[in-house]
Protein backbone atom coordinates (compact mmCIF):
# COMPACT_ATOMS: atom_id res chain seq x y z
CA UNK A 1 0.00 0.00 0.00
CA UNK A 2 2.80 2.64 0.37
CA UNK A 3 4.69 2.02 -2.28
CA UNK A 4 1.47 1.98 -4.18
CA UNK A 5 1.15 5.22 -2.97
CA UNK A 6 4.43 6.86 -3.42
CA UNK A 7 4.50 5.50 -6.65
CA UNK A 8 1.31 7.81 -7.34
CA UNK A 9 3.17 10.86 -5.53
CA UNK A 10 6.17 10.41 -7.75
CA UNK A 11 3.64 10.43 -10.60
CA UNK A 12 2.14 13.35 -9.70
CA UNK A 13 5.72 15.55 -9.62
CA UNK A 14 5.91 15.48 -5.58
CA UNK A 15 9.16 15.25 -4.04
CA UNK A 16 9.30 12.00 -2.07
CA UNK A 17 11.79 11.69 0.81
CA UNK A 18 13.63 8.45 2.07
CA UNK A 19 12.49 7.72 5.62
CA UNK A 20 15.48 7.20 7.75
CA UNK A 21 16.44 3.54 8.16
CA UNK A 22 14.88 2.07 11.55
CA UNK A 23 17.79 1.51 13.94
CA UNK A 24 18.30 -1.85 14.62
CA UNK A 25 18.25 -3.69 17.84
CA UNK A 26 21.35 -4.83 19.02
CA UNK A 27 20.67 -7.07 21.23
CA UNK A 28 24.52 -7.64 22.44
CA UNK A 29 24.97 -10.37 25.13
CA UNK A 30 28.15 -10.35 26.98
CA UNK A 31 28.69 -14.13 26.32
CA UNK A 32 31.96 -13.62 28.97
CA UNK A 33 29.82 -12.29 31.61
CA UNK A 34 26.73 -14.65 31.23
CA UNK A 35 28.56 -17.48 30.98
CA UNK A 36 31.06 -16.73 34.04
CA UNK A 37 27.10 -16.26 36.26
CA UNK A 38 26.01 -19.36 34.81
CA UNK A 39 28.97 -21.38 36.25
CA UNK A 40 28.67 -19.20 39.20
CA UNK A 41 25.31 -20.23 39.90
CA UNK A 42 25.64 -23.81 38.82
CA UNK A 43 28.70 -24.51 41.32
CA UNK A 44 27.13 -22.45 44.08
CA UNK A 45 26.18 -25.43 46.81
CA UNK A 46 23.99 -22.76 47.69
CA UNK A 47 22.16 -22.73 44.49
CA UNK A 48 21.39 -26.51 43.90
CA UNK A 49 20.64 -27.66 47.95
CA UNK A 50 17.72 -28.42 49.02
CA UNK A 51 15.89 -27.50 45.88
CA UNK A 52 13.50 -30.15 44.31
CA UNK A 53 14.13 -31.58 41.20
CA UNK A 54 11.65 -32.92 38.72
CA UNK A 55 11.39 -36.17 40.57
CA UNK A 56 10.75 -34.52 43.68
CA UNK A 57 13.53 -35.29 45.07
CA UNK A 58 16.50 -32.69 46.80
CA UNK A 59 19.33 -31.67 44.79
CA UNK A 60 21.78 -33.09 47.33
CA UNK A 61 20.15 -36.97 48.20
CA UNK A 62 22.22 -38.70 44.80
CA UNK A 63 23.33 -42.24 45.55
CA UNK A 64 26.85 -42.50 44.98
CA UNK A 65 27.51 -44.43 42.16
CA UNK A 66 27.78 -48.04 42.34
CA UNK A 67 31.21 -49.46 42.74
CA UNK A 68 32.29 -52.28 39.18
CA UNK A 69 33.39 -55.46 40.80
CA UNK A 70 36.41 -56.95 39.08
CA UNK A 71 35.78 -59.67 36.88
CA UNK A 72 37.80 -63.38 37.37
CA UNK A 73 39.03 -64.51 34.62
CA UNK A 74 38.04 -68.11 35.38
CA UNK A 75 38.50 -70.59 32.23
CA UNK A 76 34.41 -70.77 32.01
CA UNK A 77 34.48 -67.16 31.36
CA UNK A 78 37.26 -66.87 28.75
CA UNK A 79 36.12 -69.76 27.06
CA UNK A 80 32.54 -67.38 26.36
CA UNK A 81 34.53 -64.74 24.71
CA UNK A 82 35.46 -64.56 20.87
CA UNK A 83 38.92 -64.90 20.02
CA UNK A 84 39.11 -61.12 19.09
CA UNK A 85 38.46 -60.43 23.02
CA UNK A 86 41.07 -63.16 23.91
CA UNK A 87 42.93 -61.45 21.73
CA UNK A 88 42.61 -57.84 23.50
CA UNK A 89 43.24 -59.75 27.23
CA UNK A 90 46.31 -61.16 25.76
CA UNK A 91 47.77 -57.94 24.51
CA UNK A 92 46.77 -56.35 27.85
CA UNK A 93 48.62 -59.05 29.78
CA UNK A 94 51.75 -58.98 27.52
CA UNK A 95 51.66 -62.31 26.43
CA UNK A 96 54.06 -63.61 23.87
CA UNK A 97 53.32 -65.02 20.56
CA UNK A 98 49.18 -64.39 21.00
CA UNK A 99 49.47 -63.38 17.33
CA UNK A 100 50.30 -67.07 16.00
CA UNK A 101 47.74 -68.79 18.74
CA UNK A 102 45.03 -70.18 18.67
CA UNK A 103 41.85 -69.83 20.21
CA UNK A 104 42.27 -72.44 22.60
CA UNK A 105 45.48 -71.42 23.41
CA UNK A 106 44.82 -68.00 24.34
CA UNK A 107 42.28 -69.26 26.96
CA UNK A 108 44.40 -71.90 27.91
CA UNK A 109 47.54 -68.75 28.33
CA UNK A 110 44.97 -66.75 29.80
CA UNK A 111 43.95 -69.05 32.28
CA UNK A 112 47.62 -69.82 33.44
CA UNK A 113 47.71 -73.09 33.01
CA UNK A 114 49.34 -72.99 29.33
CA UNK A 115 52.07 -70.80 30.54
C-alpha cells in the first residue's frame, strides 16, 4: 500500500523523501559475563541444595555411584569370549606369541595353566 502510494506521488511531480532507516536492535549479550554467572550459579552449593528436582527429590540426596566389581578370569568365562576379546586380554597381559595362537590357546595362556 505505500509504495502503491508513493508510486502515485512520484507520478504526480511530488518530491518524495527516504524515511530514515529504523535503527536496529542490538541485542549484544556479553557471552563472557553470562557465561562466568552461569557457572557461578551452577557450582554455588547454595544454588542446587535443598531445591527439588523434577522427581521430587533434593538436589543433594544422589546415591553415589555403584562401585564395578572386578571380573575373574576363570576358564568358564574366557572360554565365552570370541577370540578377538582373547585377543585384547592377551595384549593387555603382555603375552608372547598371542598373534600365531590359537583360540584355545589363548584361553588356555589366559587361564595360566598354558604358561
Amino acid at each position: 500500500m505505500k509504495v502503491t502510494a508513493l508510486i502515485e506521488a512520484k507520478k504526480a511531480g511530488e518530491t518524495v523523501e527516504k524515511a530514515a532507516p529504523a535503527a536496529e536492535p542490538t541485542g549484544v549479550v556479553d557471552l563472557m559475563e553470562a557465561l562466568r554467572a552461569s557457572v557461578e550459579h551452577a557450582g554455588s552449593a547454595k544454588a542446587t541444595a535443598g531445591k527439588a528436582t523434577a522427581f521430587g527429590k533434593t538436589a543433594g540426596s544422589k546415591k553415589p555411584p555403584a562401585k564395578k566389581r572386578a571380573r575373574s578370569t576363570s576358564t568358564s568365562n574366557l572360554a565365552d569370549l570370541s577370540k578377538a576379546d582373547l585377543y585384547k586380554k592377551a595384549s593387555a597381559a603382555g603375552l608372547a606369541g598371542r598373534s600365531h595362537m590359537t583360540r584355545d590357546d589363548l584361553v588356555k595362556a589366559l587361564s595360566g595353566s598354558g604358561r
